[in-house]
C-alpha atoms as a PDB file:
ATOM      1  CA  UNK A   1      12.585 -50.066  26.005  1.00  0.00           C
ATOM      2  CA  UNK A   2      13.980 -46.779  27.315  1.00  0.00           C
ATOM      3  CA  UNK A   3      13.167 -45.166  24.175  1.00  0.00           C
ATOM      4  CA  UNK A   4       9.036 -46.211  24.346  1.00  0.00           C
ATOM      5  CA  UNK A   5       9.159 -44.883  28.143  1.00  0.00           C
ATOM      6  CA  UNK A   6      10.866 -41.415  26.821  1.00  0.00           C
ATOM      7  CA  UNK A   7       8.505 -40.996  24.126  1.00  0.00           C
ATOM      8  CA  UNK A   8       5.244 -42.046  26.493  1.00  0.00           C
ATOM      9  CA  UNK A   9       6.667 -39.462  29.100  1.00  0.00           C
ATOM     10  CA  UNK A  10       6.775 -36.711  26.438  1.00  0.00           C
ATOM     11  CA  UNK A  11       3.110 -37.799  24.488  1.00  0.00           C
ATOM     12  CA  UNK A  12       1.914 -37.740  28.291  1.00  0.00           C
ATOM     13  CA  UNK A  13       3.140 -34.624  29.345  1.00  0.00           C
ATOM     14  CA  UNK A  14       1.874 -32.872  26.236  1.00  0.00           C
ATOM     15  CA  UNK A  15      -1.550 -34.283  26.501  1.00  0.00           C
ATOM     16  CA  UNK A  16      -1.935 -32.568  30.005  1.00  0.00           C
ATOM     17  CA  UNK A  17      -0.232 -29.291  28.352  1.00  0.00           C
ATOM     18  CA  UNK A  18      -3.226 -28.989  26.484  1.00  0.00           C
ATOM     19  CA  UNK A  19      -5.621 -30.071  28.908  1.00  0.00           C
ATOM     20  CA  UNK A  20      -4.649 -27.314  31.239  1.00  0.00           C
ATOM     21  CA  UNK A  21      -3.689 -24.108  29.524  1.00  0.00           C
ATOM     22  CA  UNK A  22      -7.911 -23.801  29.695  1.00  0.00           C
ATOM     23  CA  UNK A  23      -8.175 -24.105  33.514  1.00  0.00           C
ATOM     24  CA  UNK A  24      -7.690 -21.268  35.179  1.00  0.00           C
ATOM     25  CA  UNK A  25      -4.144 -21.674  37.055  1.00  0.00           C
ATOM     26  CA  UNK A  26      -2.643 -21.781  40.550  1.00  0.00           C
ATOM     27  CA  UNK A  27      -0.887 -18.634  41.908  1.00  0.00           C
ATOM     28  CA  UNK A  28       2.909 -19.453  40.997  1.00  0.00           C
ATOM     29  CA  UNK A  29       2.073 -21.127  38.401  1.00  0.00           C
ATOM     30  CA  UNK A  30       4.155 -20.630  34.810  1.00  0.00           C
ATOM     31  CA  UNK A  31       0.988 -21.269  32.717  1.00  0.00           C
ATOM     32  CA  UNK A  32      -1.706 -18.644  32.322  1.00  0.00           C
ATOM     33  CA  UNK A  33      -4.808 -18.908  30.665  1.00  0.00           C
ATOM     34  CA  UNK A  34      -3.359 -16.742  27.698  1.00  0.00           C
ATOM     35  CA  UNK A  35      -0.637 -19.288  27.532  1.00  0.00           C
ATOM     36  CA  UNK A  36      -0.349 -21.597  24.061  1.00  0.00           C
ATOM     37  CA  UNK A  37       0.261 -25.237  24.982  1.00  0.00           C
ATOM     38  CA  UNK A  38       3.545 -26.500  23.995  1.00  0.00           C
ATOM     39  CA  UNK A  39       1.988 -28.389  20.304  1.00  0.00           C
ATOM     40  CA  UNK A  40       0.128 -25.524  19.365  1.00  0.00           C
ATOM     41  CA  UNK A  41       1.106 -24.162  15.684  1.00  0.00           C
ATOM     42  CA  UNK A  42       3.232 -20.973  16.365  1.00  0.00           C
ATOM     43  CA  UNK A  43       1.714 -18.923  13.566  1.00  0.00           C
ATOM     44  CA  UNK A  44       0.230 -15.304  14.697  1.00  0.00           C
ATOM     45  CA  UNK A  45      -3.303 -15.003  15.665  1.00  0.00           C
ATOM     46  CA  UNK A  46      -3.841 -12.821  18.348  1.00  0.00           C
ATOM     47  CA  UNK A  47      -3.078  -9.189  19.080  1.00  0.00           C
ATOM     48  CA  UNK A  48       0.433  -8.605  19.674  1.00  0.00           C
ATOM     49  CA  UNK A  49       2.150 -11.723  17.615  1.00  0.00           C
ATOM     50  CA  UNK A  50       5.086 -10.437  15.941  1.00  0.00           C
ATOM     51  CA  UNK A  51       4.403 -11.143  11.970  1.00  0.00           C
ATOM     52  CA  UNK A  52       7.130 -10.868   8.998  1.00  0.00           C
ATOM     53  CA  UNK A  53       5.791  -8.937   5.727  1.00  0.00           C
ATOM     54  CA  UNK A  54       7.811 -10.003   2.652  1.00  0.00           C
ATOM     55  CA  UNK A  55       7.170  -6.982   0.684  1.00  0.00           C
ATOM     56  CA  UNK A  56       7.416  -7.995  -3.329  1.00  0.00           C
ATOM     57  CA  UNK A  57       5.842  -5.346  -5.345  1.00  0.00           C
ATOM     58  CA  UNK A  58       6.336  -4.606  -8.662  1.00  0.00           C
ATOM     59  CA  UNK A  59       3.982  -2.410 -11.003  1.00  0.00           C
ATOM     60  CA  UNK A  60       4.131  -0.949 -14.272  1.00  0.00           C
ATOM     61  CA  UNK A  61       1.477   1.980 -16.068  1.00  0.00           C
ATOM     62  CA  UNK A  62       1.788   3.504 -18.830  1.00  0.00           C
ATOM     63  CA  UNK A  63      -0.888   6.212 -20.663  1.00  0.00           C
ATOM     64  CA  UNK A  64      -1.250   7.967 -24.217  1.00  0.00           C
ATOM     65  CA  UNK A  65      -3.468  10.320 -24.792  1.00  0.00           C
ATOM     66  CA  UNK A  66      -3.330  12.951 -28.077  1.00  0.00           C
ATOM     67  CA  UNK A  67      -6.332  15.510 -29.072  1.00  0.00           C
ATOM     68  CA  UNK A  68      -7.113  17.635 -32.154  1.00  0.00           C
ATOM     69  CA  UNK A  69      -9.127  20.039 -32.655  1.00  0.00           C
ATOM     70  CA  UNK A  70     -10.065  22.289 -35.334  1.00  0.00           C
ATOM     71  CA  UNK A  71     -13.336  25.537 -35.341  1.00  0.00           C
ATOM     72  CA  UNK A  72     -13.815  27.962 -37.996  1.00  0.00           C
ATOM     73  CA  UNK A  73     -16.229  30.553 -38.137  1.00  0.00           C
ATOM     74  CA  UNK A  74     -17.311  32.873 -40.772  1.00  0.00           C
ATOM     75  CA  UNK A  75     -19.667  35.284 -40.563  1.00  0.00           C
ATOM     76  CA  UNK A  76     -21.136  38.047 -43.970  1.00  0.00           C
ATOM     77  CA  UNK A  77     -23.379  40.707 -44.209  1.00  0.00           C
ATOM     78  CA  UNK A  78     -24.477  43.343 -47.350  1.00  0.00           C
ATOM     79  CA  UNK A  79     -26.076  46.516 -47.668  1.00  0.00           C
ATOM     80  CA  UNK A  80     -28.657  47.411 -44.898  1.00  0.00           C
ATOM     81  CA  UNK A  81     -32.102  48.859 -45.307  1.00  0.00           C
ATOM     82  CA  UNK A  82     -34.459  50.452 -43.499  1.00  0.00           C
ATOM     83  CA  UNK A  83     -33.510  51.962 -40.209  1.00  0.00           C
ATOM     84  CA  UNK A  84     -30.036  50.142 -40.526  1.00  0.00           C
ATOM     85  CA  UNK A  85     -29.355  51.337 -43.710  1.00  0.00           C
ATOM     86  CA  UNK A  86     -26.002  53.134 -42.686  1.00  0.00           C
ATOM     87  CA  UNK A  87     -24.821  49.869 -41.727  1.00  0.00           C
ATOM     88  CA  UNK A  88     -21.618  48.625 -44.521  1.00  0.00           C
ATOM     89  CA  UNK A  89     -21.150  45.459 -45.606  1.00  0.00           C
ATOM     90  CA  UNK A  90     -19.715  43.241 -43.190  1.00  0.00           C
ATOM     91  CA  UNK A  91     -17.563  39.958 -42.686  1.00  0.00           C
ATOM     92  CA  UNK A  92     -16.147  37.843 -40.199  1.00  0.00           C
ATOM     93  CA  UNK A  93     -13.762  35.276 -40.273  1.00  0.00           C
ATOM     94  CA  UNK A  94     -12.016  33.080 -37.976  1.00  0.00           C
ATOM     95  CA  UNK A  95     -10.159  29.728 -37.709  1.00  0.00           C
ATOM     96  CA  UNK A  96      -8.486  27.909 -34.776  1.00  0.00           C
ATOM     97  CA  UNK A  97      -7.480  24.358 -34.457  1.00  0.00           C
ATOM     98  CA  UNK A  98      -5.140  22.649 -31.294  1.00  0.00           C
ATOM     99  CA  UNK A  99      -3.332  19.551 -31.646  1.00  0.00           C
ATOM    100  CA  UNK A 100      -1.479  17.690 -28.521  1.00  0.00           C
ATOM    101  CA  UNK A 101      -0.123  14.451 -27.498  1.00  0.00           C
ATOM    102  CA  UNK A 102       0.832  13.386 -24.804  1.00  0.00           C
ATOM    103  CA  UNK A 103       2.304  10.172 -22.556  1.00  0.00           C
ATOM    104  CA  UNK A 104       3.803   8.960 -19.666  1.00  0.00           C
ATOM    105  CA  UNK A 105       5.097   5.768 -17.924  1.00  0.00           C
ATOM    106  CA  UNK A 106       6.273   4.499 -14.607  1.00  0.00           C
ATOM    107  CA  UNK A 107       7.597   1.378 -13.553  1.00  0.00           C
ATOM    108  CA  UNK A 108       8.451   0.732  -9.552  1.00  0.00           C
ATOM    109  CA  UNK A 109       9.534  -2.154  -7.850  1.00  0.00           C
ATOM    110  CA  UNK A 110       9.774  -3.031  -4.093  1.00  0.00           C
ATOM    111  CA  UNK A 111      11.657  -6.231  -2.480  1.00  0.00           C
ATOM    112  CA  UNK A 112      11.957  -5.978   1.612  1.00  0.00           C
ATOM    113  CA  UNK A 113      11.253  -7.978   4.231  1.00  0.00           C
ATOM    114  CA  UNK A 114       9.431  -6.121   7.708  1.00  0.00           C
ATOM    115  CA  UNK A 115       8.182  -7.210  11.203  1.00  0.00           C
ATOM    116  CA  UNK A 116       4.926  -5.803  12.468  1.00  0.00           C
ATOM    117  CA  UNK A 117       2.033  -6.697  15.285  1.00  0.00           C
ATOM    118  CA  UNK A 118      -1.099  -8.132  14.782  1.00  0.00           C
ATOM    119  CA  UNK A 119      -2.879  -5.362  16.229  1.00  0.00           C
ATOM    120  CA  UNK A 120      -6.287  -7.068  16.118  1.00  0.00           C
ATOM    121  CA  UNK A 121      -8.610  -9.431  14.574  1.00  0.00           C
ATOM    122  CA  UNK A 122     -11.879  -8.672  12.585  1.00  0.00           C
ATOM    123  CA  UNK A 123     -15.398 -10.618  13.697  1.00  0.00           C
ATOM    124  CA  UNK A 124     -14.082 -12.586  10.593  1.00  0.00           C
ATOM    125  CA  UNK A 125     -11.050 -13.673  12.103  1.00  0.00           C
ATOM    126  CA  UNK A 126      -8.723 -11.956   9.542  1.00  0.00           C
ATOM    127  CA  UNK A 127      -5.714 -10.136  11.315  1.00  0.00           C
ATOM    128  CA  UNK A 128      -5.051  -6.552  11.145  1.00  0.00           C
ATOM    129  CA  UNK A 129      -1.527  -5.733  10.193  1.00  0.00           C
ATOM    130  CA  UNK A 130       0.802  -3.052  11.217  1.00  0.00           C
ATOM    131  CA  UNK A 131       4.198  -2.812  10.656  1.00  0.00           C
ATOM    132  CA  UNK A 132       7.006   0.363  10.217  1.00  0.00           C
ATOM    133  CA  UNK A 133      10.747   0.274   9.548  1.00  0.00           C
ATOM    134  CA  UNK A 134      13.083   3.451  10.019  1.00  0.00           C
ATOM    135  CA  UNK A 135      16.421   3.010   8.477  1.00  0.00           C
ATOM    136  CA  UNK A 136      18.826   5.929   9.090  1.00  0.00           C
ATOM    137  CA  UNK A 137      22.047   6.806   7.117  1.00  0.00           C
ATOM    138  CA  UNK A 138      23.954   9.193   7.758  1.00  0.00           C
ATOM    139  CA  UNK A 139      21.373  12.591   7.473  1.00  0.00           C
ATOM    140  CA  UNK A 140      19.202  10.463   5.395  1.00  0.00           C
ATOM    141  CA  UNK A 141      16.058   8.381   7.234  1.00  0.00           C
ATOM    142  CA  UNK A 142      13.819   5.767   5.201  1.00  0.00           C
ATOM    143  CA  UNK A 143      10.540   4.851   6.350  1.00  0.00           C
ATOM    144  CA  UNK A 144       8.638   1.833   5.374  1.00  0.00           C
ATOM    145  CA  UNK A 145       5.530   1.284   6.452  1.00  0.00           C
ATOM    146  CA  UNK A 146       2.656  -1.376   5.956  1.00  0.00           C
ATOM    147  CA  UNK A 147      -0.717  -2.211   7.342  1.00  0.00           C
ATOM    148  CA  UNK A 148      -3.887  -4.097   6.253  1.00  0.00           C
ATOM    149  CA  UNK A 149      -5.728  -7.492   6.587  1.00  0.00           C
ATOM    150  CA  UNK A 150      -4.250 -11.153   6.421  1.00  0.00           C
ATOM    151  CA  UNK A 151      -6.765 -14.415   6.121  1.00  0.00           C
ATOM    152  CA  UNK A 152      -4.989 -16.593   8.729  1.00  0.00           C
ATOM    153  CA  UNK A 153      -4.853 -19.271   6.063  1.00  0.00           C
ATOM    154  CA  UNK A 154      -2.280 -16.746   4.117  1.00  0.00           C
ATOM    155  CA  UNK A 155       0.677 -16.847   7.503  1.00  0.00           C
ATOM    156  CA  UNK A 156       2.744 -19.394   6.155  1.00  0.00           C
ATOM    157  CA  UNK A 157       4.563 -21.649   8.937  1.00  0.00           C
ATOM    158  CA  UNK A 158       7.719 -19.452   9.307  1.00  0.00           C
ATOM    159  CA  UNK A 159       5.223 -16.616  10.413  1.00  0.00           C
ATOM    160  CA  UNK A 160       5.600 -14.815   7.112  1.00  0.00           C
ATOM    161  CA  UNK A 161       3.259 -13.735   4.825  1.00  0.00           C
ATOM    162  CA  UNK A 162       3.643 -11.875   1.183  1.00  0.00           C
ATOM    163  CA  UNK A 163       2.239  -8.598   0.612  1.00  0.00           C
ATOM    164  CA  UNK A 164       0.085  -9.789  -2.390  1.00  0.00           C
ATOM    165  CA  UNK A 165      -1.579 -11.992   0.375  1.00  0.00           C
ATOM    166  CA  UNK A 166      -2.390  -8.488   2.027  1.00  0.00           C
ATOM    167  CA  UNK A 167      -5.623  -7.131   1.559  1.00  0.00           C
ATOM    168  CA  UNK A 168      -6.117  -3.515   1.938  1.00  0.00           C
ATOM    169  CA  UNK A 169      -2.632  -3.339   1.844  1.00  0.00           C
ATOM    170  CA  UNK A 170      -1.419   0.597   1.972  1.00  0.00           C
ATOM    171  CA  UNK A 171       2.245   0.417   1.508  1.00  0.00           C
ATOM    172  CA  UNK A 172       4.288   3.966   1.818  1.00  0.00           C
ATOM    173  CA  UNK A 173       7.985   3.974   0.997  1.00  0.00           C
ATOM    174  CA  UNK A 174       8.996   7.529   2.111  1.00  0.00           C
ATOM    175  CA  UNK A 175      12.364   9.605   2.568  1.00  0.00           C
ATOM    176  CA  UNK A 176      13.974  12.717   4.387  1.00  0.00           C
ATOM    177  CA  UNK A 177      17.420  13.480   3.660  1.00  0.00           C
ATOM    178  CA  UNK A 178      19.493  14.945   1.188  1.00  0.00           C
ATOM    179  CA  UNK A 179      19.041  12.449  -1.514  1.00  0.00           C
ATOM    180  CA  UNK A 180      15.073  12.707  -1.066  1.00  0.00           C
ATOM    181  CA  UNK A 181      15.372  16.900  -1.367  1.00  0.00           C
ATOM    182  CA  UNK A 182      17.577  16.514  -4.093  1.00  0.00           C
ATOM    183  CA  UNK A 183      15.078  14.351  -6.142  1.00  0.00           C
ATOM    184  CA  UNK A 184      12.276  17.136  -5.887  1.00  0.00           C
ATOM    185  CA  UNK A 185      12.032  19.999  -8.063  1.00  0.00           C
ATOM    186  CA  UNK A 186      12.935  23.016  -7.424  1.00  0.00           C
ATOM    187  CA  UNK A 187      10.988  26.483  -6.634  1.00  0.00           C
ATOM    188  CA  UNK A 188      11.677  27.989 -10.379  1.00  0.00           C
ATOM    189  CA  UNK A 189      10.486  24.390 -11.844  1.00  0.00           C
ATOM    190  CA  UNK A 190       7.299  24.205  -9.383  1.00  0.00           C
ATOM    191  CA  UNK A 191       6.155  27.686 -10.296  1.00  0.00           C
ATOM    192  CA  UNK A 192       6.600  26.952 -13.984  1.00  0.00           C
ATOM    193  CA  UNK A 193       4.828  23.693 -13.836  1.00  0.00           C
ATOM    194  CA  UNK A 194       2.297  25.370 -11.908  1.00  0.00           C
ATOM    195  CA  UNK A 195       2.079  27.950 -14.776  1.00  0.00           C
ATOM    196  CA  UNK A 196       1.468  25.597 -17.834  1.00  0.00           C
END
């Protein structure tokens, strides 16, 4: 008997939860109108919610290309007459041919987890996505960085969503340290790549 009176108590005071987050509220009150009643889902949804990218990215590319190429001219002449008479015999001759190959590949893959803002919502009522992590160590600082659209649909309970769910997702990994200036080439390098 207790137990039916403890469970109509809470049923009751949960029906007028969400019958008066609308109404505008008394001055003290701890409800506003922005206020979500205490059975709403707790997904994000409005500007501000705190959302939790699981970044999972992996990606591979690879490209061949070769080319071959091969001209020849020859040109003759003889004796001249008339006015050009003086003119000798003459010949030209002249062959080139290129050949190249070429290929490259790249593989990357990206596993983190980051917390962002909804920093608005589209007339369609996706969410717009921003969210940045610095990590520094030592002299070295890591940036991670992610923003784009989420359907609503895509938020999964725990307020997560993956970053194959994002759409328009621009994802930049970056670096400043000495491990990042160590993986760049050099000045001598540059200017010979820039060369050839």
């Amino acid at each position: 008997m207790r137990g039916a009176i403890v469970i109509c108590v809470i049923l009751a005071a949960a029906f007028y939860t969400c019958l008066a987050a609308p109404l505008a509220c008394a001055t003290g009150s701890l409800w506003t109108p922005a206020s979500r009643p205490l059975v709403s889902d707790r997904r994000a949804a409005r500007p501000g919610d705190i959302i939790t990218i699981l970044v999972v990215e992996k990606s591979s590319a690879s490209h061949q290309a070769a080319h071959e190429t091969e001209k020849k001219l020859s040109a003759g002449g003889g004796p001249g007459g008339g006015i050009l008479g003086f003119f000798p015999d003459l010949s030209v001759k002249a062959d080139r041919s290129t050949s190249g190959s070429g290929s490259t590949a790249q593989a990357t893959s990206l596993v983190d987890r980051v917390s962002g803002l909804v920093i608005g919502v589209t007339p369609q009522g996706n969410l717009q996505i921003q969210a940045a992590r610095r990590v520094k160590i030592n002299k070295d600082e890591l940036t991670l960085s992610v923003t784009g659209l989420v359907r609503p649909d895509d938020v999964s309970p725990d307020n997560t969503v993956l970053s194959t769910h994002v759409a328009d997702c621009r994802l930049e990994w970056s670096g400043r340290g000495a491990i990042p200036e160590k993986q760049r080439p050099g000045l001598l390098s540059s200017v010979i790549s820039w060369l050839w």
